[in-house]
C-alpha atoms as a PDB file:
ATOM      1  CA  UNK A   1     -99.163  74.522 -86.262  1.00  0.00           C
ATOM      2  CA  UNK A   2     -97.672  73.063 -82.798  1.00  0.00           C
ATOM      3  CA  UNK A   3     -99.708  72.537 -79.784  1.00  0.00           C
ATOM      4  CA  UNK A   4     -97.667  75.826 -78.462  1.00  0.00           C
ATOM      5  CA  UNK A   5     -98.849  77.989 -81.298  1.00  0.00           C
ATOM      6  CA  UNK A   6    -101.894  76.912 -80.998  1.00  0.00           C
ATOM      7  CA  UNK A   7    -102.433  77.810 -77.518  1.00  0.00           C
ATOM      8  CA  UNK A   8    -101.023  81.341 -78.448  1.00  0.00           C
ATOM      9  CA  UNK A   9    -103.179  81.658 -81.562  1.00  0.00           C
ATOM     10  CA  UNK A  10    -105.903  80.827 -79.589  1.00  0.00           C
ATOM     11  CA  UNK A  11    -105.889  84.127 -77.832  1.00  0.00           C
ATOM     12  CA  UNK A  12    -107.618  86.426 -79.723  1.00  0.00           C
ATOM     13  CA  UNK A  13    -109.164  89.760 -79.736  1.00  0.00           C
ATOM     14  CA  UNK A  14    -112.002  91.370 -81.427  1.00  0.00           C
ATOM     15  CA  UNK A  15    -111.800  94.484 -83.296  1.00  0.00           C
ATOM     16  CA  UNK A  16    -113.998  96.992 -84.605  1.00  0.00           C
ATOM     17  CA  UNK A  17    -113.023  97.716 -88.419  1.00  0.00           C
ATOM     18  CA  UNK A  18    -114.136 100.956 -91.043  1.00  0.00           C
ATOM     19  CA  UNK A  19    -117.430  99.780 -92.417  1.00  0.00           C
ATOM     20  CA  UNK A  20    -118.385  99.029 -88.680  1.00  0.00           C
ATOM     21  CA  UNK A  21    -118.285  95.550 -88.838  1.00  0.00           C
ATOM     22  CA  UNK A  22    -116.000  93.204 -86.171  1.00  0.00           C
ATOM     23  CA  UNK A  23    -113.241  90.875 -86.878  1.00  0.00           C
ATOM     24  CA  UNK A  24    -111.100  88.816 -85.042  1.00  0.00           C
ATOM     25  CA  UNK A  25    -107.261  89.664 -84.328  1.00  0.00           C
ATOM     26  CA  UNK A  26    -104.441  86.866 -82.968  1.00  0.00           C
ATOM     27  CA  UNK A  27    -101.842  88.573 -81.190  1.00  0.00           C
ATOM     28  CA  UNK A  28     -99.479  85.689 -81.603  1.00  0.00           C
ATOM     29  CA  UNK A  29     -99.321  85.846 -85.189  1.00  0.00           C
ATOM     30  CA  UNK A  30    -100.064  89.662 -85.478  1.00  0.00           C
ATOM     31  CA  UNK A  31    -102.550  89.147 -88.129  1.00  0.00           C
ATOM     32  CA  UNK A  32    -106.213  90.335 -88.548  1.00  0.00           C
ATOM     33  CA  UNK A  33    -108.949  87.455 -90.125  1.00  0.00           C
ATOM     34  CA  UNK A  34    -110.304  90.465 -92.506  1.00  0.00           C
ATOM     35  CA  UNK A  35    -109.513  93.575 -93.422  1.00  0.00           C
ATOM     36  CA  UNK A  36    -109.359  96.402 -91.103  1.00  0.00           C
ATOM     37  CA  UNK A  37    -110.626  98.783 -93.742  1.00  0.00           C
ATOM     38  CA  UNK A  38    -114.222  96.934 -93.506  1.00  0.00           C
ATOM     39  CA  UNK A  39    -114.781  93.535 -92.752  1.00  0.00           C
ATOM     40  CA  UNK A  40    -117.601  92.734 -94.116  1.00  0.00           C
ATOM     41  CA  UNK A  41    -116.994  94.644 -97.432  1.00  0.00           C
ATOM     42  CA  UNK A  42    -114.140  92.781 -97.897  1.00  0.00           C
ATOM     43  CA  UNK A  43    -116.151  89.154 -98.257  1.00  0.00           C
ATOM     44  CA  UNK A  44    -118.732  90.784-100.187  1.00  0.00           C
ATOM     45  CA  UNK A  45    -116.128  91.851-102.592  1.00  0.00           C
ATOM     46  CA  UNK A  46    -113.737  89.086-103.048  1.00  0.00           C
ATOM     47  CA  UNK A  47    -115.954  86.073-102.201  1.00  0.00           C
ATOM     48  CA  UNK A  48    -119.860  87.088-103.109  1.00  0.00           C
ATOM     49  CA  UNK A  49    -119.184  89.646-105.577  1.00  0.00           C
ATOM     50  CA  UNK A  50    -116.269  88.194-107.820  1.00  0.00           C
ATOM     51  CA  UNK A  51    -116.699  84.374-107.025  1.00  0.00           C
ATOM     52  CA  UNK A  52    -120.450  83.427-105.850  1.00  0.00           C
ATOM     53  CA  UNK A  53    -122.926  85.937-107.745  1.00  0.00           C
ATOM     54  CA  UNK A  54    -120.892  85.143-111.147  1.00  0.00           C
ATOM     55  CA  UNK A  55    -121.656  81.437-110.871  1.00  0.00           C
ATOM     56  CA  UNK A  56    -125.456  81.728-109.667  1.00  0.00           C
ATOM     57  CA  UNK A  57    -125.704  83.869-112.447  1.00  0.00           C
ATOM     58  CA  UNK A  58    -124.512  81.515-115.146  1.00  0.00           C
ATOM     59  CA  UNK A  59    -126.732  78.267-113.449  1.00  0.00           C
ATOM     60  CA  UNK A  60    -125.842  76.849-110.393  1.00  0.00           C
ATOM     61  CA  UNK A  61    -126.778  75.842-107.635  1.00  0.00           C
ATOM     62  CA  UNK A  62    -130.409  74.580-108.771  1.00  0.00           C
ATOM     63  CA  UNK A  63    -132.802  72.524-106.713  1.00  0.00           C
ATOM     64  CA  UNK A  64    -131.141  69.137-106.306  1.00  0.00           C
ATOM     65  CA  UNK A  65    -128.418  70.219-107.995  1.00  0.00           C
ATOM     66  CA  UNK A  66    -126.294  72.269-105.236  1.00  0.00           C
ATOM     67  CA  UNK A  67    -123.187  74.509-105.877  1.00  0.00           C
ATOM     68  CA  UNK A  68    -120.464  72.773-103.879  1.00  0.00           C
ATOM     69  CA  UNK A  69    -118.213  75.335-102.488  1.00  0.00           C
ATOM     70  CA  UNK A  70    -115.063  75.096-100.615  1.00  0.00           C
ATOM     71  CA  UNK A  71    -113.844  77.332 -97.897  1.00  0.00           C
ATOM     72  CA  UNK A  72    -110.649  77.295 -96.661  1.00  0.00           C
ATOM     73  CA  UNK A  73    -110.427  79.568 -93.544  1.00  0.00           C
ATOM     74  CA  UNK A  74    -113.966  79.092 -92.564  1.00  0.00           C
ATOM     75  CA  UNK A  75    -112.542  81.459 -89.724  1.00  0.00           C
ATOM     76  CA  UNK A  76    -115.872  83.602 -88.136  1.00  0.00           C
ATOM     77  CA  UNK A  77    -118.239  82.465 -90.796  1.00  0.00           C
ATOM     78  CA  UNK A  78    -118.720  85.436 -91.834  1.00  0.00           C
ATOM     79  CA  UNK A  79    -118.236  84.230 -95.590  1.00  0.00           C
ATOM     80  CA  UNK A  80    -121.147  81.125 -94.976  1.00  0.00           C
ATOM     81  CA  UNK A  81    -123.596  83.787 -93.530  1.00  0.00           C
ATOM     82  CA  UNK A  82    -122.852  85.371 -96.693  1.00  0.00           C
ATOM     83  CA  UNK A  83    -123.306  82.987 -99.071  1.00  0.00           C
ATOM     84  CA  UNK A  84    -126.358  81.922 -97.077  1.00  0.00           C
ATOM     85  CA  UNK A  85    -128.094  84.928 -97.641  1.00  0.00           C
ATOM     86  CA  UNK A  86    -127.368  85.452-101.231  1.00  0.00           C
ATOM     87  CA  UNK A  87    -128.530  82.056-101.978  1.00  0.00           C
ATOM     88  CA  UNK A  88    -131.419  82.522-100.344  1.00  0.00           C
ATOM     89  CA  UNK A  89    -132.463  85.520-102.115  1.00  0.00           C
ATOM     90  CA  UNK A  90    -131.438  83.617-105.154  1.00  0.00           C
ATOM     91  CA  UNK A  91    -133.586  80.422-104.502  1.00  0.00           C
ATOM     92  CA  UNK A  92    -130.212  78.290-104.888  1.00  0.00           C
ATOM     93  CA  UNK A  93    -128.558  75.578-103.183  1.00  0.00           C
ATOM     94  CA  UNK A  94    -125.303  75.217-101.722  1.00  0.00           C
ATOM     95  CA  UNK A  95    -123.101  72.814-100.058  1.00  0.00           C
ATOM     96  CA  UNK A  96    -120.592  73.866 -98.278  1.00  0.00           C
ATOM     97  CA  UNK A  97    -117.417  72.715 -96.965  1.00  0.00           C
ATOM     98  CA  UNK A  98    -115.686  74.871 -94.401  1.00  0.00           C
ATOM     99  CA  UNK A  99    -112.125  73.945 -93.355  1.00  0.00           C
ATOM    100  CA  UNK A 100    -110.400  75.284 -90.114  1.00  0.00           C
ATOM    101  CA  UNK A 101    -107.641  74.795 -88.218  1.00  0.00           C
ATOM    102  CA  UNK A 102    -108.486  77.203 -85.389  1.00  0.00           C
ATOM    103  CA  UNK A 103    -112.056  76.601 -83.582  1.00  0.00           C
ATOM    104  CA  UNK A 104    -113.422  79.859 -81.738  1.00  0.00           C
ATOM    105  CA  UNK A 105    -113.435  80.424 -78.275  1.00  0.00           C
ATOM    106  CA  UNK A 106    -116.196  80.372 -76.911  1.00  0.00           C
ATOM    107  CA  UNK A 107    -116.439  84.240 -76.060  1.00  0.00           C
ATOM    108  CA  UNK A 108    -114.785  85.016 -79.405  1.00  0.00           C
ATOM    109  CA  UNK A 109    -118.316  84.046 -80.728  1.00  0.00           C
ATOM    110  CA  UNK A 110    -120.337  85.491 -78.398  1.00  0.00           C
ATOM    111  CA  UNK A 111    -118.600  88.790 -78.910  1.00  0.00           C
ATOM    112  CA  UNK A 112    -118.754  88.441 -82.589  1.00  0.00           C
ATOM    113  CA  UNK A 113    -122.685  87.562 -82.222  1.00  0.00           C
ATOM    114  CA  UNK A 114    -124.484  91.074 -82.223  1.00  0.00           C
ATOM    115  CA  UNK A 115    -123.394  91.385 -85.554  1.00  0.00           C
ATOM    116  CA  UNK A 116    -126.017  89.557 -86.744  1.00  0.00           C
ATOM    117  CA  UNK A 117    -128.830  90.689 -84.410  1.00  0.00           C
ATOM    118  CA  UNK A 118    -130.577  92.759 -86.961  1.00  0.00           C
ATOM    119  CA  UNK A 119    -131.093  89.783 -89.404  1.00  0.00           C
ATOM    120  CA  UNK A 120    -132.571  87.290 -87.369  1.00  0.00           C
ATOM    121  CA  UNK A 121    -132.420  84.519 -89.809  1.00  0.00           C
ATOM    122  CA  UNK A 122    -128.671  84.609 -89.734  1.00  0.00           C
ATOM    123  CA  UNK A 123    -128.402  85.539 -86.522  1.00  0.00           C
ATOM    124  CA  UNK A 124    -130.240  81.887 -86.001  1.00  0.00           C
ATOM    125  CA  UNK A 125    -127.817  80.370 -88.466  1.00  0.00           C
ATOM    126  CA  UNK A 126    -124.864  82.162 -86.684  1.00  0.00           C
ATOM    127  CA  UNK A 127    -125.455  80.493 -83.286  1.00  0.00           C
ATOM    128  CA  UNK A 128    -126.292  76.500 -85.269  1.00  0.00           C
ATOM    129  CA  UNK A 129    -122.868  76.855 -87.100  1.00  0.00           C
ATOM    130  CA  UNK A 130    -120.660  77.648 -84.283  1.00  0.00           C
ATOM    131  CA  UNK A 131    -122.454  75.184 -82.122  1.00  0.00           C
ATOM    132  CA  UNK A 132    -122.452  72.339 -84.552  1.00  0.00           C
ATOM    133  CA  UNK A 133    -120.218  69.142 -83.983  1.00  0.00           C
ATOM    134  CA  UNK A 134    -117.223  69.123 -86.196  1.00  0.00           C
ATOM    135  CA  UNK A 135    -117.410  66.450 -89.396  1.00  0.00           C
ATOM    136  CA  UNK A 136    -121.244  66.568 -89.672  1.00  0.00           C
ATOM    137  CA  UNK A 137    -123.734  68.232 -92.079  1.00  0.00           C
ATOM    138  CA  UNK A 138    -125.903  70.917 -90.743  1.00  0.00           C
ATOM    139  CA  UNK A 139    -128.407  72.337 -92.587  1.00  0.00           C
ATOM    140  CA  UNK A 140    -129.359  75.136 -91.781  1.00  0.00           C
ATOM    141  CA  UNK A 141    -132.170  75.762 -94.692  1.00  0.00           C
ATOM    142  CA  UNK A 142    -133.545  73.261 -96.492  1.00  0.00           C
ATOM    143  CA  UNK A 143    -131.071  74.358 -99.606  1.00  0.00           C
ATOM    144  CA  UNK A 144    -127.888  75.415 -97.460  1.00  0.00           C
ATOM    145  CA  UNK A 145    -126.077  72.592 -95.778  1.00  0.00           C
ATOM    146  CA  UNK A 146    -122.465  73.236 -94.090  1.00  0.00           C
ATOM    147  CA  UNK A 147    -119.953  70.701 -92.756  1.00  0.00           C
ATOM    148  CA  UNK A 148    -117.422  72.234 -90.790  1.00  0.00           C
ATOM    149  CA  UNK A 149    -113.984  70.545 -90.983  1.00  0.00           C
ATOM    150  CA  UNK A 150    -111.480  70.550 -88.393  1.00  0.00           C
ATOM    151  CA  UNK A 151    -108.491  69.829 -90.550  1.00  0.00           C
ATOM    152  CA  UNK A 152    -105.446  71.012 -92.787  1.00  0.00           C
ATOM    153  CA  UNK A 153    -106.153  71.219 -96.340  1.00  0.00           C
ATOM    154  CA  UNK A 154    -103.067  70.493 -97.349  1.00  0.00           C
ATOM    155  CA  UNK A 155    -103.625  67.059 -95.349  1.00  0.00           C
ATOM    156  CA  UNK A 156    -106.823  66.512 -96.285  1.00  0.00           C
ATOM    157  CA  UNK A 157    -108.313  64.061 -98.778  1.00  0.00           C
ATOM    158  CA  UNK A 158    -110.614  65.855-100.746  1.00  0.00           C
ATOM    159  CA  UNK A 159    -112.677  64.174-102.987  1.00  0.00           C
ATOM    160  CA  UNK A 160    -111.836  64.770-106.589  1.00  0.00           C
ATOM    161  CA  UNK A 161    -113.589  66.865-109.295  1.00  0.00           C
ATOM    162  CA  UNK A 162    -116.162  67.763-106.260  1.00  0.00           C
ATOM    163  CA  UNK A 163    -116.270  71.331-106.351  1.00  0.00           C
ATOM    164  CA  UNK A 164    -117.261  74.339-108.142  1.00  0.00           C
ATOM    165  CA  UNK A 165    -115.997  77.190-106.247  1.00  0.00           C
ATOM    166  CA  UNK A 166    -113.472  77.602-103.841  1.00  0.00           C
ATOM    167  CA  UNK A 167    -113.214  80.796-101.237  1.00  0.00           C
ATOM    168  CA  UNK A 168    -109.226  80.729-100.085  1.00  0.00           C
ATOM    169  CA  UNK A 169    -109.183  83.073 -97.258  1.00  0.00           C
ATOM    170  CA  UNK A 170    -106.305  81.240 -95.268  1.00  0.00           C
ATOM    171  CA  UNK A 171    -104.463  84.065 -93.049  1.00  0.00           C
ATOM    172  CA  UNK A 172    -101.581  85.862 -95.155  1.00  0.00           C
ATOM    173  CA  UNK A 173     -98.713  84.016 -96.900  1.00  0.00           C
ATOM    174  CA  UNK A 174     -96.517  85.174 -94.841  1.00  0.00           C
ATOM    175  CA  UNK A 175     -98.487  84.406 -92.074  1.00  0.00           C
ATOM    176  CA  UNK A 176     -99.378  80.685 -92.923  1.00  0.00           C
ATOM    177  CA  UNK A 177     -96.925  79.948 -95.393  1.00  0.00           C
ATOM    178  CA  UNK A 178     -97.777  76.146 -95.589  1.00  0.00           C
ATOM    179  CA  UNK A 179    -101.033  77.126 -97.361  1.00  0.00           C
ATOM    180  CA  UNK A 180     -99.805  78.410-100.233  1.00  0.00           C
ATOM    181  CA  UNK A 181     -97.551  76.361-102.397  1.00  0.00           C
ATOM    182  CA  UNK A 182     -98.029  74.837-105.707  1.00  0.00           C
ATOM    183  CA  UNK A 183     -99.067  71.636-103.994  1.00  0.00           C
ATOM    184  CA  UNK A 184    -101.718  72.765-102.056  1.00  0.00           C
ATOM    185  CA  UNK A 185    -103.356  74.120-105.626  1.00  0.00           C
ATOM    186  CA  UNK A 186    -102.760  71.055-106.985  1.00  0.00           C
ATOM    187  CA  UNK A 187    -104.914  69.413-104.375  1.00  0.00           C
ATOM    188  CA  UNK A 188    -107.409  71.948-104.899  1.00  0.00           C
ATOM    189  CA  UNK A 189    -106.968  72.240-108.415  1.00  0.00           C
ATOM    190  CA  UNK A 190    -107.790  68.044-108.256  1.00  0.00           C
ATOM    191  CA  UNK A 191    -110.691  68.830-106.216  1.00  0.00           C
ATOM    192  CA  UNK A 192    -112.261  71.587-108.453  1.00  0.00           C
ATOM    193  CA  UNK A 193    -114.602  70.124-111.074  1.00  0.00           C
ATOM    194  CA  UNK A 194    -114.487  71.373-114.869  1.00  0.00           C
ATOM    195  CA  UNK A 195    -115.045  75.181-114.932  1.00  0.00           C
ATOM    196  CA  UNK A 196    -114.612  76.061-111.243  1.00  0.00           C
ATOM    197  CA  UNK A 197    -113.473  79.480-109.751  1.00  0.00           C
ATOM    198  CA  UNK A 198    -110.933  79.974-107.088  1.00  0.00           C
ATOM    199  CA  UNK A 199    -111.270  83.717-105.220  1.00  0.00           C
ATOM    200  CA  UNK A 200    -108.679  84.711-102.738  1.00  0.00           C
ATOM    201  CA  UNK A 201    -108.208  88.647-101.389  1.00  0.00           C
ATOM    202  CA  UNK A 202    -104.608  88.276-101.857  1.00  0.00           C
ATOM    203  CA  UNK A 203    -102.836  89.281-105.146  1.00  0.00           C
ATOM    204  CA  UNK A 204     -99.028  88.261-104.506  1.00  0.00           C
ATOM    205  CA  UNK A 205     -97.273  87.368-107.772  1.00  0.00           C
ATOM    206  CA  UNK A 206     -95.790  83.926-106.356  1.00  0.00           C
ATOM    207  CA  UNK A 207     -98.915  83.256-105.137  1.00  0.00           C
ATOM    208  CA  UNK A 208    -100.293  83.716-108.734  1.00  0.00           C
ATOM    209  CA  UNK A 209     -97.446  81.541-109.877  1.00  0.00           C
ATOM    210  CA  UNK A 210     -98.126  78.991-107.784  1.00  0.00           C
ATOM    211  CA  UNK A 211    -101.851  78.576-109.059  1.00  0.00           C
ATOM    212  CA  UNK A 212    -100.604  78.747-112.262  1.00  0.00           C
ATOM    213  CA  UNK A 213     -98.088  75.855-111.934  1.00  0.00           C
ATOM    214  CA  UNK A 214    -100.760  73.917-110.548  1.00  0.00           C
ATOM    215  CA  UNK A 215    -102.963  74.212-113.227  1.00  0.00           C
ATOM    216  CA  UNK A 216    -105.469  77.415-112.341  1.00  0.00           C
ATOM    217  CA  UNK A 217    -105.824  80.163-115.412  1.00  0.00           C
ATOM    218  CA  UNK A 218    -105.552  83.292-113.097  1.00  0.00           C
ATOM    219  CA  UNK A 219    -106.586  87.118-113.563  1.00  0.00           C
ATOM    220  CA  UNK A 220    -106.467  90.020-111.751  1.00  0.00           C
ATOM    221  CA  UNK A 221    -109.722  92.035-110.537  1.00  0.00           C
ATOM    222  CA  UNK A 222    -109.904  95.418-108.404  1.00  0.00           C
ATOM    223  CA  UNK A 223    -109.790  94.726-104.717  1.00  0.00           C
ATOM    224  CA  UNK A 224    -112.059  96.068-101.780  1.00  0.00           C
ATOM    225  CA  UNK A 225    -111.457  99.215 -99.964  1.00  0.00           C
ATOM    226  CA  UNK A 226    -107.271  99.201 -99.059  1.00  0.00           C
ATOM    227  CA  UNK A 227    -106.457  96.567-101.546  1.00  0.00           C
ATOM    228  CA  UNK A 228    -105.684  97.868-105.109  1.00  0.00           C
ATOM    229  CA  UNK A 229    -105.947  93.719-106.761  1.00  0.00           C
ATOM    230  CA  UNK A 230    -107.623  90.461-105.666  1.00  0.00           C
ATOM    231  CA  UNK A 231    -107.477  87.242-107.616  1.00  0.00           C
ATOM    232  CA  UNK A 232    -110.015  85.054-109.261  1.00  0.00           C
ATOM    233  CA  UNK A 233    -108.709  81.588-110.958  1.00  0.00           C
ATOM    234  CA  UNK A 234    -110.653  79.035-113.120  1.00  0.00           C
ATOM    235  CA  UNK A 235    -109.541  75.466-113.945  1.00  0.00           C
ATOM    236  CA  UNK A 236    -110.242  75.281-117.459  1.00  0.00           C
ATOM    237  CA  UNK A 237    -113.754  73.050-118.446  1.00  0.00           C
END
């Protein structure tokens, strides 16, 4: 993305969607950050649901032992505040790296900040995370750190074998099609240790291909609310 297109993406509304929670909506590239049939529904599904709760379930994320997640379209942070609270409830720990191309404005985040206002710990956690310095850990519980990254994944040098789950919620292939070739799930694929999961709301069949090609052992799962599939991937342990 161009200085240009930046600027233009940079202008962005916020929208009411069905299950009464907000997302965000960039007029340059006519695309919504979640879906308009429920915002929030939609990352409980795809990421919590089919990619988080599984893995808690079976293990992770014990004391000194966090589950190191990857996000890439860290977006609102709605998925983080999500995770954060599950993990909470769950006594686990997470690590979490959030990658982002497009920071919030500044009243993009205080618009999107009553969402939160009748769960005051992640209302707290809300404000910390979009306030936090690029490229440095936060914690923001003694289990939950986050380290927002202002970068391109497809640039970036991830470490290798690092992580066990990965949320791809990058805006819509044919939105962002840079994001979703066979070498960007190679990288990630790289950076996935044995046994990770890969979630992503989108069910194209070349983006299924692509994951495949790169290594990922793909399936097909029931979407939220106005999506009939969603796909979960696994790099073989």
């Amino acid at each position: 993305m161009n200085k240009e297109q930046f600027d233009e993406a940079s202008k962005i509304e916020v929208r009411a969607t069905a299950d009464g929670s907000p997302t965000l909506y960039v007029p340059a590239l006519d695309e919504h950050y979640h879906s308009t049939h429920g915002a929030a529904q939609e990352s409980r599904h795809v990421f919590i649901e089919a990619g988080l709760v599984p893995l808690l379930a079976a293990g992770l994320g014990q004391p000194g032992q966090p589950l190191r997640l990857l996000e890439v379209g860290l977006g609102t942070g709605l998925n983080a505040l999500l995770t954060l609270a599950v993990a909470q409830k769950a006594a686990a720990a997470v690590a979490y790296d959030g990658y982002e191309t497009l920071p919030l404005p500044a009243v993009a985040v205080a618009a999107l900040a009553p969402q939160w206002q009748d769960a005051p710990t992640l209302s707290q956690a809300f404000r910390q995370l979009h306030a936090a310095p690029w490229g440095e850990p936060l914690a923001l519980t003694p289990s939950f750190s986050i380290t927002k990254v202002l970068a391109e994944v497809q640039a970036a040098g991830l470490p290798a074998g690092r992580y066990n789950l990965i949320y791809f919620d990058a805006f819509a292939p044919e939105k962002q099609p840079e994001l979703w070739t066979e070498d960007v799930f190679a990288r990630l694929y790289a950076a996935a240790a044995p046994g990770a999961v890969l979630v992503s709301y989108c069910a194209q069949g070349q983006f299924r291909r692509n994951l495949r090609a790169a290594g990922w052992l793909t399936e097909k799962l029931p979407g939220p609310p106005g999506k009939r599939e969603m796909t979960r991937a696994r790099k073989p342990a």
